[in-house]
Protein backbone atom coordinates (compact mmCIF):
# COMPACT_ATOMS: atom_id res chain seq x y z
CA UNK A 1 53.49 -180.56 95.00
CA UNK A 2 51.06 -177.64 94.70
CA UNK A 3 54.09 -175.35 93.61
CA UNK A 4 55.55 -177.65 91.23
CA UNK A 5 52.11 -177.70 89.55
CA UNK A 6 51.98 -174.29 89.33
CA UNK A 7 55.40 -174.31 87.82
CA UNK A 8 54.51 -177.02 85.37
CA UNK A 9 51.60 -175.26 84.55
CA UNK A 10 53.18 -171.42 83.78
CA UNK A 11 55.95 -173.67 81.67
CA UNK A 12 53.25 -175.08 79.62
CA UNK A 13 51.27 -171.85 79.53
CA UNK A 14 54.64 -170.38 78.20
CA UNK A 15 55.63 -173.41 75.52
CA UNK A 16 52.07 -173.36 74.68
CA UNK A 17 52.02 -169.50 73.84
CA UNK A 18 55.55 -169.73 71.99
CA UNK A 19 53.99 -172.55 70.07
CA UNK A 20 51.18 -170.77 69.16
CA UNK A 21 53.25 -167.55 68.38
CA UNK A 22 55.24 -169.99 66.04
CA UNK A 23 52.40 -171.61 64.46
CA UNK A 24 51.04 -168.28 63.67
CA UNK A 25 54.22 -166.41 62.24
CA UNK A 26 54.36 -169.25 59.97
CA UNK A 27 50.72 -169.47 58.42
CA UNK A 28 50.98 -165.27 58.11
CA UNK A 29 54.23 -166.11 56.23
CA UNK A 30 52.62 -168.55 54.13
CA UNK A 31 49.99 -166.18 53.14
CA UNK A 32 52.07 -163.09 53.34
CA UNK A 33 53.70 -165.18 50.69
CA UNK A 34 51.00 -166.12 48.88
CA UNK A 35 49.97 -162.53 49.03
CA UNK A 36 53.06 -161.51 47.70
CA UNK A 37 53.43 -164.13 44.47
CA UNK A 38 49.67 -162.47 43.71
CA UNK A 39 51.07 -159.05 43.65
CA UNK A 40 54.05 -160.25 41.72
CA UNK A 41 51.59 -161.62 38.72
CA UNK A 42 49.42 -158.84 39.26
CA UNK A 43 52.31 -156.41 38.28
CA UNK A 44 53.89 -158.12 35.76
CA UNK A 45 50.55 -157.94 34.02
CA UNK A 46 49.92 -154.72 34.57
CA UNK A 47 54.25 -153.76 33.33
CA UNK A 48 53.44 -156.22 30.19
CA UNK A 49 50.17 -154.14 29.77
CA UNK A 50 52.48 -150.69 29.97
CA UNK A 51 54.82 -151.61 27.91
CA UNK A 52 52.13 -152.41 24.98
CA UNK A 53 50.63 -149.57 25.35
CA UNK A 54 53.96 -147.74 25.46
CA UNK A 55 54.80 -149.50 22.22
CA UNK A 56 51.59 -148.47 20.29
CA UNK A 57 52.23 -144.93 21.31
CA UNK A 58 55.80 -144.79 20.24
CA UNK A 59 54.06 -145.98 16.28
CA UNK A 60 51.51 -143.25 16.78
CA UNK A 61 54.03 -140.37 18.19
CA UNK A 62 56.54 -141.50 15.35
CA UNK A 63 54.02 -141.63 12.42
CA UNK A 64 52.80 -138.53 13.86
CA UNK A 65 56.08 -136.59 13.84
CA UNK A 66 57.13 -138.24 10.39
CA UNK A 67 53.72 -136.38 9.38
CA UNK A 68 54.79 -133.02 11.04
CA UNK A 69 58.44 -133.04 9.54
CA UNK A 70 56.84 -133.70 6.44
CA UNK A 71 54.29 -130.84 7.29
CA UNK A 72 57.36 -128.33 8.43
CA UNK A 73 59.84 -129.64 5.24
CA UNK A 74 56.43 -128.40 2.78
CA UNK A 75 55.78 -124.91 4.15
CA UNK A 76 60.15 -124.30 3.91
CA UNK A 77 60.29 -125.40 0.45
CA UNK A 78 57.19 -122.95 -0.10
CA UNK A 79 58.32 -120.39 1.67
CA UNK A 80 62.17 -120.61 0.26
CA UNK A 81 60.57 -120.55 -3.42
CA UNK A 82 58.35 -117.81 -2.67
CA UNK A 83 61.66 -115.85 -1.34
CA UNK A 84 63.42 -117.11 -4.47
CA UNK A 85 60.82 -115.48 -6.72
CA UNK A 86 60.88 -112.22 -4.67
CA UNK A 87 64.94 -112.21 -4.88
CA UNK A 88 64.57 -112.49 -8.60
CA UNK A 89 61.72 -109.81 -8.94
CA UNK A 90 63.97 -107.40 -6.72
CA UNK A 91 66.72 -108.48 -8.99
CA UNK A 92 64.84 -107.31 -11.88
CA UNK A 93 63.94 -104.34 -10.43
CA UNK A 94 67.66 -103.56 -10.30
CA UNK A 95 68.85 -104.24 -13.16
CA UNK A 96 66.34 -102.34 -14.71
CA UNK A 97 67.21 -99.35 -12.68
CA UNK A 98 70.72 -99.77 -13.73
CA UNK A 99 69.62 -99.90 -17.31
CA UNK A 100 68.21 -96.68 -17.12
CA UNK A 101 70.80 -94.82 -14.73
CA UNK A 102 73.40 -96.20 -17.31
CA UNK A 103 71.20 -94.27 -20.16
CA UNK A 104 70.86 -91.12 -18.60
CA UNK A 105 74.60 -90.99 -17.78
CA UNK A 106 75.27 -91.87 -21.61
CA UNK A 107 72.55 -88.74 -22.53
CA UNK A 108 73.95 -86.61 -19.61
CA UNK A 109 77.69 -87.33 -21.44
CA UNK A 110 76.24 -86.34 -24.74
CA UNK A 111 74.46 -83.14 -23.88
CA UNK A 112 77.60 -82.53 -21.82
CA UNK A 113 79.74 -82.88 -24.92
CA UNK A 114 76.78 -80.94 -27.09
CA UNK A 115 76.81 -77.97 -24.83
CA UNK A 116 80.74 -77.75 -24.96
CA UNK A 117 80.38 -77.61 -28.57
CA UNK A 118 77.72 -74.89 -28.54
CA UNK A 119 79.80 -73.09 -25.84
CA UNK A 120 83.13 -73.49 -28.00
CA UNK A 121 80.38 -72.07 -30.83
CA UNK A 122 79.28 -68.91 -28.49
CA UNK A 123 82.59 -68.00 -27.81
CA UNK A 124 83.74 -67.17 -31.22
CA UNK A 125 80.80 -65.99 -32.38
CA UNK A 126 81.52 -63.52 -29.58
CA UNK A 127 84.80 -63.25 -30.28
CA UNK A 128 83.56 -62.24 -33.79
CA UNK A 129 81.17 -60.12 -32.34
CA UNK A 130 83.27 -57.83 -29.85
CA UNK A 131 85.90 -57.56 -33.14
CA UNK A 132 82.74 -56.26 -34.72
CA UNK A 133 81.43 -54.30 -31.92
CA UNK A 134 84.91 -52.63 -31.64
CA UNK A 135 85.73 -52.04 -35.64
CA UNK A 136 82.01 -50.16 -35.44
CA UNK A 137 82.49 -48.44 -32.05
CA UNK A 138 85.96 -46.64 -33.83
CA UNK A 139 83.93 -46.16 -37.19
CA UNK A 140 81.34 -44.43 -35.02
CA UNK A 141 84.22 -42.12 -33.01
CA UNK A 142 86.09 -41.43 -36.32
CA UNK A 143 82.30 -40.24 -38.17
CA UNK A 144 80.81 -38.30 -34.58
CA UNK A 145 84.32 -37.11 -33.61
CA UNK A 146 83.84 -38.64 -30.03
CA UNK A 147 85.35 -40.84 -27.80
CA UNK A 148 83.36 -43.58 -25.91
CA UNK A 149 83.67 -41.85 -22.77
CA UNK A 150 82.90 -38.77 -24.44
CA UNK A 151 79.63 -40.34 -26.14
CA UNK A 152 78.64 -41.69 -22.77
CA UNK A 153 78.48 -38.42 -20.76
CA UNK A 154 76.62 -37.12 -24.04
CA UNK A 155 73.89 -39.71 -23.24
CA UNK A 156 73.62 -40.00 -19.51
CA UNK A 157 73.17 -35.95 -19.85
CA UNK A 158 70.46 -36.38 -22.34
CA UNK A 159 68.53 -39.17 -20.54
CA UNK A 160 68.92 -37.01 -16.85
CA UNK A 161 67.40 -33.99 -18.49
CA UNK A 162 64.73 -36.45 -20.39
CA UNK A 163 64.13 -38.13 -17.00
CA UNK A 164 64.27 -34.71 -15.53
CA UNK A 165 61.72 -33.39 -17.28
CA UNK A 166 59.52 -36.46 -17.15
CA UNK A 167 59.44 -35.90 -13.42
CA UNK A 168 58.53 -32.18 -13.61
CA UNK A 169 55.57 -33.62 -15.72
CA UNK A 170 54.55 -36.15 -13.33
CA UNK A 171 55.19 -33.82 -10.28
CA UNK A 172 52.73 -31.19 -11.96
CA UNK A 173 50.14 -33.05 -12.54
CA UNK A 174 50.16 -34.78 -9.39
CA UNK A 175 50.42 -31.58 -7.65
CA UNK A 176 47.71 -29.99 -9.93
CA UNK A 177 45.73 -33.23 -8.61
CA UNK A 178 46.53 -33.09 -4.97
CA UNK A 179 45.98 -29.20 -4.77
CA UNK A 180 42.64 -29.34 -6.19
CA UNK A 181 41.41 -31.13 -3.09
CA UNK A 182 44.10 -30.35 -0.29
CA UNK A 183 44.29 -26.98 -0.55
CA UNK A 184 40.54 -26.57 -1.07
CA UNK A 185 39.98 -28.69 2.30
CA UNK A 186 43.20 -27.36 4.39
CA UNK A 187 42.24 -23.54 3.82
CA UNK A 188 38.72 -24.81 5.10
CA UNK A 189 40.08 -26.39 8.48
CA UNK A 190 42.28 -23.51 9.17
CA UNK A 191 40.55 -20.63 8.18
CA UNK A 192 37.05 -21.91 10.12
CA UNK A 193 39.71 -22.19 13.04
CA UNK A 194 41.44 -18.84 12.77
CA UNK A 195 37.89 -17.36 12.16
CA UNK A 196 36.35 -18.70 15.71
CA UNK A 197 39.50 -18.09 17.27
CA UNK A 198 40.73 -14.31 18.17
CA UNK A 199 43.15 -14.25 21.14
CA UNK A 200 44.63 -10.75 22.10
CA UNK A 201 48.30 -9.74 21.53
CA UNK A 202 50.15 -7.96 24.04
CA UNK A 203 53.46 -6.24 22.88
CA UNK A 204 56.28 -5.92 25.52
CA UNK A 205 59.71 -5.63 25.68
CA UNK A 206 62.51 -6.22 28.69
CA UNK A 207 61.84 -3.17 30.28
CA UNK A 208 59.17 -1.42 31.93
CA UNK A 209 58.20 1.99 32.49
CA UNK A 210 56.67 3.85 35.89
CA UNK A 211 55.28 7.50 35.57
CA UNK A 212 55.93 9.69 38.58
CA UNK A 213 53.53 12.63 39.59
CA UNK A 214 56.92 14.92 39.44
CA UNK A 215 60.09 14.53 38.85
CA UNK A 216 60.94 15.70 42.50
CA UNK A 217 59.67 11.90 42.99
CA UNK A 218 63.09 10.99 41.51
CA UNK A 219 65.49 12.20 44.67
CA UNK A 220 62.96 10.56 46.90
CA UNK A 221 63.21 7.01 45.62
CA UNK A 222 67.12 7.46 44.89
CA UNK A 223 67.31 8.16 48.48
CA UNK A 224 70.29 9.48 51.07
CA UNK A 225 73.24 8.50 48.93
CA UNK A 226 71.02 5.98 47.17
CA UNK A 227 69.60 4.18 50.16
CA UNK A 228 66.15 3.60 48.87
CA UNK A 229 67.01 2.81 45.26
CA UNK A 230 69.78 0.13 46.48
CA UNK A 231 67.05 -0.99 48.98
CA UNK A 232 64.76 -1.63 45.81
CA UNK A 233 67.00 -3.15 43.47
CA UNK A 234 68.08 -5.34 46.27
CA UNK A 235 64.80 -6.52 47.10
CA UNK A 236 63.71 -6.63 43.11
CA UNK A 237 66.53 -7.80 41.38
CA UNK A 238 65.34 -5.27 38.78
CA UNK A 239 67.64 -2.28 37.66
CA UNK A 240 65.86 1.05 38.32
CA UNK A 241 67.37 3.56 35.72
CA UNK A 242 66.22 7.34 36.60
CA UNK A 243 67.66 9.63 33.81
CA UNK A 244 66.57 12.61 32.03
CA UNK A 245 63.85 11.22 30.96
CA UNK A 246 60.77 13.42 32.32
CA UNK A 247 58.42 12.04 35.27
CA UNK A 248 59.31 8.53 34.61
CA UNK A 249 61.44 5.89 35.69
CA UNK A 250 62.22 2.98 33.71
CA UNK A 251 62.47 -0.71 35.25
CA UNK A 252 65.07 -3.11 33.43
CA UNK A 253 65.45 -6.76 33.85
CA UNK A 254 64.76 -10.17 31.65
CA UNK A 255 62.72 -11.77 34.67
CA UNK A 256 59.05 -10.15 33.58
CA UNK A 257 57.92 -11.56 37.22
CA UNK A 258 60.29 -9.66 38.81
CA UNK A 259 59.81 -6.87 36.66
CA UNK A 260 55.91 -6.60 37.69
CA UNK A 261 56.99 -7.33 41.23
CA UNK A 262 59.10 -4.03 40.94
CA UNK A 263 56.52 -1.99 38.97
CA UNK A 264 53.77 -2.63 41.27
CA UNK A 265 55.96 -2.34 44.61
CA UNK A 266 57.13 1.43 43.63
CA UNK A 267 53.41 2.47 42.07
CA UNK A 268 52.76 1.52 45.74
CA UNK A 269 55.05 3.54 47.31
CA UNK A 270 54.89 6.56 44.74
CA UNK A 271 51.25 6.65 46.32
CA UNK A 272 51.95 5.76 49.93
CA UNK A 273 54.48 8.40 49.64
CA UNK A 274 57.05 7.00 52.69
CA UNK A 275 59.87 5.75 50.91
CA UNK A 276 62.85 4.35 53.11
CA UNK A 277 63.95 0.69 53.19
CA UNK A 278 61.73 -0.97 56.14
CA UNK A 279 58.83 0.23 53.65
CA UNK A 280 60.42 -0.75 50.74
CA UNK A 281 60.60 -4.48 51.79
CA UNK A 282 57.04 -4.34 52.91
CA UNK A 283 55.59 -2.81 49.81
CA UNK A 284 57.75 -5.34 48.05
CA UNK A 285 56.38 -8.24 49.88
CA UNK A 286 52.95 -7.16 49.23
CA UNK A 287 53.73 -6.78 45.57
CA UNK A 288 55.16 -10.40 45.42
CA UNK A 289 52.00 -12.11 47.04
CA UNK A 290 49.92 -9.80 44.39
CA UNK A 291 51.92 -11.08 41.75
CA UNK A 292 51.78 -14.71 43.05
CA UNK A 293 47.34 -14.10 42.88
CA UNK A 294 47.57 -13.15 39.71
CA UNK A 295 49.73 -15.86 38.35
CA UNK A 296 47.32 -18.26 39.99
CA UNK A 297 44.24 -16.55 38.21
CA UNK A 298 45.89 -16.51 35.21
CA UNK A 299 46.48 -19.86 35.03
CA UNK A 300 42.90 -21.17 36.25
CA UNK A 301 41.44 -18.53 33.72
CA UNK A 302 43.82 -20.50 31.00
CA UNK A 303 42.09 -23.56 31.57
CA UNK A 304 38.65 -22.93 32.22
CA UNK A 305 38.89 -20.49 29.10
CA UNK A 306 40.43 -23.77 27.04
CA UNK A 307 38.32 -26.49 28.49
CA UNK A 308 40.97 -28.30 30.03
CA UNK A 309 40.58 -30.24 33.24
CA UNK A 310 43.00 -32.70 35.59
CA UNK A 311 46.38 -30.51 35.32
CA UNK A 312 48.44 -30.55 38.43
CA UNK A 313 47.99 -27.21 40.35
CA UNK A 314 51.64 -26.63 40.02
CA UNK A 315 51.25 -26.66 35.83
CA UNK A 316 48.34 -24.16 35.87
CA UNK A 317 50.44 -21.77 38.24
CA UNK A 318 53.77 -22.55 35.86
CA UNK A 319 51.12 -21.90 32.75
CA UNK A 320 50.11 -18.42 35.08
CA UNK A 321 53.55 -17.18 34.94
CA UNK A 322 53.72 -17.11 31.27
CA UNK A 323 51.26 -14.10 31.35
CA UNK A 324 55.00 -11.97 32.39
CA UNK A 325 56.65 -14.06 29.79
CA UNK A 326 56.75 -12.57 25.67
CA UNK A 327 58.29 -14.34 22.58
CA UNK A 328 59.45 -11.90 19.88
CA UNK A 329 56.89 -9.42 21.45
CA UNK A 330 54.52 -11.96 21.39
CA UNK A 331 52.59 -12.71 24.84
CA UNK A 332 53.47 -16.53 25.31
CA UNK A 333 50.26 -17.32 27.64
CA UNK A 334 47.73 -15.74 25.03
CA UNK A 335 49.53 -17.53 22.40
CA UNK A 336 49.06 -20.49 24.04
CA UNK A 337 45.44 -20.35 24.41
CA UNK A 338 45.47 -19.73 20.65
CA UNK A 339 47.40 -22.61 20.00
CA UNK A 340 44.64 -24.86 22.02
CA UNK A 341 42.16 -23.23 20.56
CA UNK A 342 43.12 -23.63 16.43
CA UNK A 343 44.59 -27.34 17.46
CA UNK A 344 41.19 -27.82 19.32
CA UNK A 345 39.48 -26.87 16.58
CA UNK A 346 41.18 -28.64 13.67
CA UNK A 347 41.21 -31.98 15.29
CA UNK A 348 37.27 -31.28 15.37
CA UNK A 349 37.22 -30.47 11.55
CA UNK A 350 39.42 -33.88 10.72
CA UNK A 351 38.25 -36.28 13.38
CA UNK A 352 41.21 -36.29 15.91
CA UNK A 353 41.47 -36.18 20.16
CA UNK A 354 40.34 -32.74 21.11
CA UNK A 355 41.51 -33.01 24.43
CA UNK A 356 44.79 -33.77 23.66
CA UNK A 357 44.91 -31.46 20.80
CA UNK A 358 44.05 -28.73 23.24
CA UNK A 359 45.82 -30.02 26.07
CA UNK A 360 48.99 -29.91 24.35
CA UNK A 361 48.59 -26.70 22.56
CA UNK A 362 48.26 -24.83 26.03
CA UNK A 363 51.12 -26.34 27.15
CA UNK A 364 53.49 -26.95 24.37
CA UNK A 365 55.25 -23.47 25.46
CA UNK A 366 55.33 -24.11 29.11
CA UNK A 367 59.20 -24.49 28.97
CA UNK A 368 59.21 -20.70 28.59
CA UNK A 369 57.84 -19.66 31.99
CA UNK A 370 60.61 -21.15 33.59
CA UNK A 371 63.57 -21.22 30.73
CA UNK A 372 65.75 -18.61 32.81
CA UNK A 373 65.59 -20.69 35.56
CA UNK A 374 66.80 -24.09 33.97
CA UNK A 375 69.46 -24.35 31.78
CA UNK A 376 68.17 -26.23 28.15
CA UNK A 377 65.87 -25.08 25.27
CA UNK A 378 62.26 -24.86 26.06
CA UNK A 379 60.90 -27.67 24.35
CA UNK A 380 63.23 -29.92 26.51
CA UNK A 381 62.05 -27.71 29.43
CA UNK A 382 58.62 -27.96 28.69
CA UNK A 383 58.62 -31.66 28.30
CA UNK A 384 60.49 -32.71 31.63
CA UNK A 385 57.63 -30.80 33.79
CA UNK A 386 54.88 -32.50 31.63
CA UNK A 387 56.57 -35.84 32.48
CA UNK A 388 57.22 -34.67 36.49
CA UNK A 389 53.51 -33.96 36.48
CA UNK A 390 52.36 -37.06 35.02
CA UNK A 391 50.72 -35.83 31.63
CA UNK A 392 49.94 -38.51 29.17
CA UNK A 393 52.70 -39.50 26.75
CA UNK A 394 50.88 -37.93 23.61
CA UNK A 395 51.13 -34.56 25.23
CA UNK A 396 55.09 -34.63 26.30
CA UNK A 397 55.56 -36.46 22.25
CA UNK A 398 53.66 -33.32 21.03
CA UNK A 399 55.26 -30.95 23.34
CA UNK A 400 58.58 -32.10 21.99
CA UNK A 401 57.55 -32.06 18.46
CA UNK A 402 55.91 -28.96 18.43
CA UNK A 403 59.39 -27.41 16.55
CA UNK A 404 60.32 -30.12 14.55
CA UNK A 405 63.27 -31.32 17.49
CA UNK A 406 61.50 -34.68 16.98
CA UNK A 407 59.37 -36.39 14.26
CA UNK A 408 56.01 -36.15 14.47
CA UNK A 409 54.02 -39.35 15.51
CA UNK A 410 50.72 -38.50 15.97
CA UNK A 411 47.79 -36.44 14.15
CA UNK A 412 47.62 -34.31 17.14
CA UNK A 413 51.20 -33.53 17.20
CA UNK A 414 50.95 -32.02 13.46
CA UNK A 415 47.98 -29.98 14.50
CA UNK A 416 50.06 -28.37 17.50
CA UNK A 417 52.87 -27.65 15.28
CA UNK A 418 50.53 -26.36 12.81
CA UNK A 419 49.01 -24.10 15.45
CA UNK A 420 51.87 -22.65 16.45
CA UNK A 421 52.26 -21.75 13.35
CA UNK A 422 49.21 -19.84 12.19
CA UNK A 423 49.62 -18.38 16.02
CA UNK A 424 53.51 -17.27 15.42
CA UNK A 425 52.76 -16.68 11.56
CA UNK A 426 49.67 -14.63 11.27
CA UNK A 427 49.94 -10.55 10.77
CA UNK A 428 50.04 -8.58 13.80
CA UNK A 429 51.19 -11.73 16.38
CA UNK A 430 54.64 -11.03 16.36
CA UNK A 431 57.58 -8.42 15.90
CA UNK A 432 61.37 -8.83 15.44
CA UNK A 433 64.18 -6.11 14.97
CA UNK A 434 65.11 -4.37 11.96
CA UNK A 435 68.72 -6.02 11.99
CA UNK A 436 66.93 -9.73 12.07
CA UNK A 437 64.24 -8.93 9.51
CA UNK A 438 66.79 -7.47 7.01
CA UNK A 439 69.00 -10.21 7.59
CA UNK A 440 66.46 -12.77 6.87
CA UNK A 441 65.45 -10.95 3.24
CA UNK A 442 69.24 -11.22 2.47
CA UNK A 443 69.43 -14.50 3.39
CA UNK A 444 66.35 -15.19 1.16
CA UNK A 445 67.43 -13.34 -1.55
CA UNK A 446 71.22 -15.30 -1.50
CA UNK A 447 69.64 -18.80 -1.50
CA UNK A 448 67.55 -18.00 -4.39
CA UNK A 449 70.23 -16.97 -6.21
CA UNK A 450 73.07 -19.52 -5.67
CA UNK A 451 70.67 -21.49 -7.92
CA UNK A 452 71.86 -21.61 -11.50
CA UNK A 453 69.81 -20.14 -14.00
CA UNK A 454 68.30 -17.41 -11.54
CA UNK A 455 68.16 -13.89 -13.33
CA UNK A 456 66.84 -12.16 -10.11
CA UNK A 457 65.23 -12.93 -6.72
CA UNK A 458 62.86 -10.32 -4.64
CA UNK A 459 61.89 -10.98 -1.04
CA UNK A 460 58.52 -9.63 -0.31
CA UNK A 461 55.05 -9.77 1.64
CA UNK A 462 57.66 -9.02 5.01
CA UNK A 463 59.73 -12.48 4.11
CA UNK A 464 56.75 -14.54 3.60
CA UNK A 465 57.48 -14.77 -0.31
CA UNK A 466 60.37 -15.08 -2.49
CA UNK A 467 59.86 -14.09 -6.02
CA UNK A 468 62.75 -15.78 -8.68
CA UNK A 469 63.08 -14.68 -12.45
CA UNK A 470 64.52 -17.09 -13.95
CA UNK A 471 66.48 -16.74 -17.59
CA UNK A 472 64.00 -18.53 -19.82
CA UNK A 473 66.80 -19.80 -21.94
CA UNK A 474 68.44 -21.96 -19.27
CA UNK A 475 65.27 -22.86 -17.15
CA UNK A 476 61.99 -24.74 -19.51
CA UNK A 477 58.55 -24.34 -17.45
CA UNK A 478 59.00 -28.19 -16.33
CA UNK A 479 62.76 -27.08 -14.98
CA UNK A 480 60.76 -24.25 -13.03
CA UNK A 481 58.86 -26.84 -11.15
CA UNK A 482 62.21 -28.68 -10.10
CA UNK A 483 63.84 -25.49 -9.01
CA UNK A 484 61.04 -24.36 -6.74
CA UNK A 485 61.70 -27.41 -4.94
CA UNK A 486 64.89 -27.49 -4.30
CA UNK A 487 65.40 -23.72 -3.32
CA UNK A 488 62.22 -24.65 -0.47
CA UNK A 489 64.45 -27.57 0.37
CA UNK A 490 67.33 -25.14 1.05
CA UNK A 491 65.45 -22.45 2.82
CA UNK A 492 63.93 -25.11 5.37
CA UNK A 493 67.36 -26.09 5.85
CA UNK A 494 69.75 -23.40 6.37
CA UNK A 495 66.92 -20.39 7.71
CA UNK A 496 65.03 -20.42 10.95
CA UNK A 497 61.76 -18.53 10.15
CA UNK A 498 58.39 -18.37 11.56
CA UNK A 499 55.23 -19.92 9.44
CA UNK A 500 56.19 -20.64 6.05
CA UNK A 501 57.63 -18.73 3.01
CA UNK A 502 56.37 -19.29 -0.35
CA UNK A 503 58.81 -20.06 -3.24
CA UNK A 504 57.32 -18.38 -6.52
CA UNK A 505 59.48 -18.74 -9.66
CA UNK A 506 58.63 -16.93 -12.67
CA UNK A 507 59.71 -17.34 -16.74
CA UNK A 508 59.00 -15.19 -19.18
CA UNK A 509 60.03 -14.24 -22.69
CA UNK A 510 59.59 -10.90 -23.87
CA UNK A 511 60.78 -9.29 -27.61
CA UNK A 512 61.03 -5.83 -27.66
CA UNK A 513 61.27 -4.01 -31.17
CA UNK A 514 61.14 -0.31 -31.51
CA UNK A 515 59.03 1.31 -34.75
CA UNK A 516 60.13 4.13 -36.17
């Protein structure tokens, strides 16, 4: 019974939950429902609500864009009239351009067709002319006698001996103008520098001569079968010539060094009085460092004398050896320190460099000390040991310029070449043989007179002048001034000559009547 209960009692626990379960599904139905239709309205409002708006925009957005099309169709139509206008304007433009091209074409066609006319008009009228030119060209060869040819030649030899003369004029009185100052100013410079300067001139020639205290001396330096003098020309390189010629013996050779190594080495021995070949090459030796000293004074003397500092020690012994060394009797080492001097000097008078002035002057001749050593002339000489001891490029131009083997560049250069000049050129500095000095007044004398219109031509003053009479009925005084010219032309370039040589030409006319 109990269980049975219980049973009941879970059943109707059980139909009693599923009944409530059912009862309340369907009431939350019924209002899920109701819920539901409320939502329903609620959105259908709301959608009905949309959809009026929605329709009121639509008018708006379509009035709106009618108004922008509108807007948009207004500002084309402006803008496509405005474009219109501008089209038409540029149109204008053109035409208007065309207008005018199409007139200057049409005046370009008639000047074109005027200037063909005036052509076609020049063209006979020089047709007519050249008949007329030519029917008075053969009326003026039949009345002169000439031919056109003939005629010209006629005038071009007038007009050259107008022009000619015309230029004589002109070179006169520039000349007379230019001398009035230059010459006044240049004899000045040089004659204030030859004035402070007086350098001494040694004369010597290739040989040299020794006096002996007897002539007995003679067999002692020829020796046992000419021991000793073999001995000394060995050791000297010097030819030893004993002749007839009474207590003397003369020393011959073109190395001066050598020459005074020989000279002093037998003056040593002639004294000493043992002469035999072990003595010999000690007296030579001794001779040779001698020699050597005196180079090496020589040279420092040079420049401290000249005022020249900074030359390699090498130079001032190579400027030491041309003490031994003589140009056309000339001594080459005192000429140099003349040269340094006068170019020192001038470049003081005009303003230049003194030091290089000087400094090239004493060594514009350096080639000479050691020309018989190195093949070349000595200006080539001279410049490659200025270069291989690093003297400025100045001195080496001047060095090479000093003869005219290069143009001169510089002031200082002149002044050298002048200075050698006035050194070279001056009475007294230098002597040349009789053969060469004749030769040179022939040569004068033949130049002057391959010149047409020369009577006569007299070299004078020692070469230093050429005096041409000239026939005064070829030659007018203008001519005179024209031929002077051109015979110095010729003589600088055919004659080598020291200094200068003054061309003097001289007309005259002289009548001669006898009264008796």
């Amino acid at each position: 019974m109990g269980v049975q209960q219980i049973i009941l009692s879970v059943v109707f626990v059980i139909v009693s939950l599923a009944i409530g379960i059912a009862v309340g599904y369907g009431m939350r139905k019924a209002m899920a429902e109701k819920k539901l239709g409320r939502a329903e309205d609620v959105a259908n409002k709301l959608l009905e609500e949309a959809m009026q708006k929605a329709e009121a925009n639509k008018k708006v957005t379509i009035i709106e864009a009618r108004e922008e099309v509108h807007r948009l169709r207004n500002d084309v139509e402006k803008e496509v009239k405005e474009r219109r206008l501008e089209v038409q304007k540029a149109e204008r433009r053109q035409q208007q351009k065309e207008d005018a091209l199409e007139k200057k074409i049409e005046q370009i066609e008639q000047r074109e067709e005027k200037t063909q006319q005036i052509q076609a008009e020049a063209e006979r009228t020089q047709e007519k002319a050249m008949a007329l030119y030519n029917e008075q060209l053969q009326e003026l060869e039949r009345i002169s006698g000439h031919t056109k040819e003939e005629a010209h030649t006629i005038l071009m030899e007038k007009v050259e001996r107008e022009t000619r003369y015309e230029a004589a004029v002109m070179i006169r009185e520039i000349e007379s103008e230019a001398k009035q100052e230059a010459e006044k100013r240049s004899r000045n410079i040089v004659g204030l520098a030859i004035q402070k300067c007086a350098a001494d001139h040694v004369a010597e020639t290739t040989v040299s001569v020794v006096n002996l205290p007897n002539d007995d001396m003679k067999g002692r330096i020829i020796g046992r079968e000419g021991r000793n003098i073999r001995s000394l020309e060995t050791a000297t390189g010097i030819d030893f010539i004993i002749d007839d010629t009474p207590e003397a013996v003369i020393l011959s050779g073109f190395d001066p060094i050598r020459r005074e190594v020989a000279r002093r080495a037998l003056e040593k021995l002639i004294l000493d009085g043992r002469i035999h070949p072990a003595r010999i090459e000690e007296m030579v030796g001794k001779a040779k460092k001698e020699v050597e000293g005196l180079i090496r004074e020589a040279g420092e003397a040079a420049v401290f004398d000249v005022g020249v500092h900074g030359i390699h020690h090498d130079l001032v012994r190579t400027i030491g050896r041309l003490r031994y060394r003589t140009s056309y009797g000339q001594n080459v080492l005192k000429h140099s320190i003349e040269v340094a001097y006068l170019a020192g000097l001038m470049a003081a008078e005009i303003g230049a460099n003194i030091k290089i002035a000087k400094r090239a002057g004493l060594l514009h001749d350096i080639g000479k000390a050691v020309d018989h050593e190195v093949e070349g002339p000595h200006v080539q000489i001279g410049a490659d040991l200025a270069k291989k001891y690093n003297e400025s490029p100045k001195v080496i131009h001047a060095i090479m310029a000093h003869h005219g083997d290069v143009e001169a560049e510089s002031i200082e250069a002149i002044l050298v070449q002048a200075a050698d000049a006035i050194s070279a050129a001056r009475p007294g500095a230098r002597r040349e043989t009789l053969e060469n000095y004749i030769k040179r007044l022939e040569d004068l004398e033949n130049i002057s007179n391959s010149f047409p219109g020369v009577d006569k031509s007299f070299a004078i003053q020692a070469g230093r002048e050429v005096r041409i009479i000239v026939k005064p009925e070829e030659i007018d005084d203008k001519a005179s001034v024209i031929l002077a010219k051109d015979i110095a032309k010729k003589i600088e370039t055919e004659l080598d000559y020291p200094g200068q040589i003054k061309v003097n030409v001289i007309r005259e006319t002289r009548a001669t009547e006898l009264a008796k």
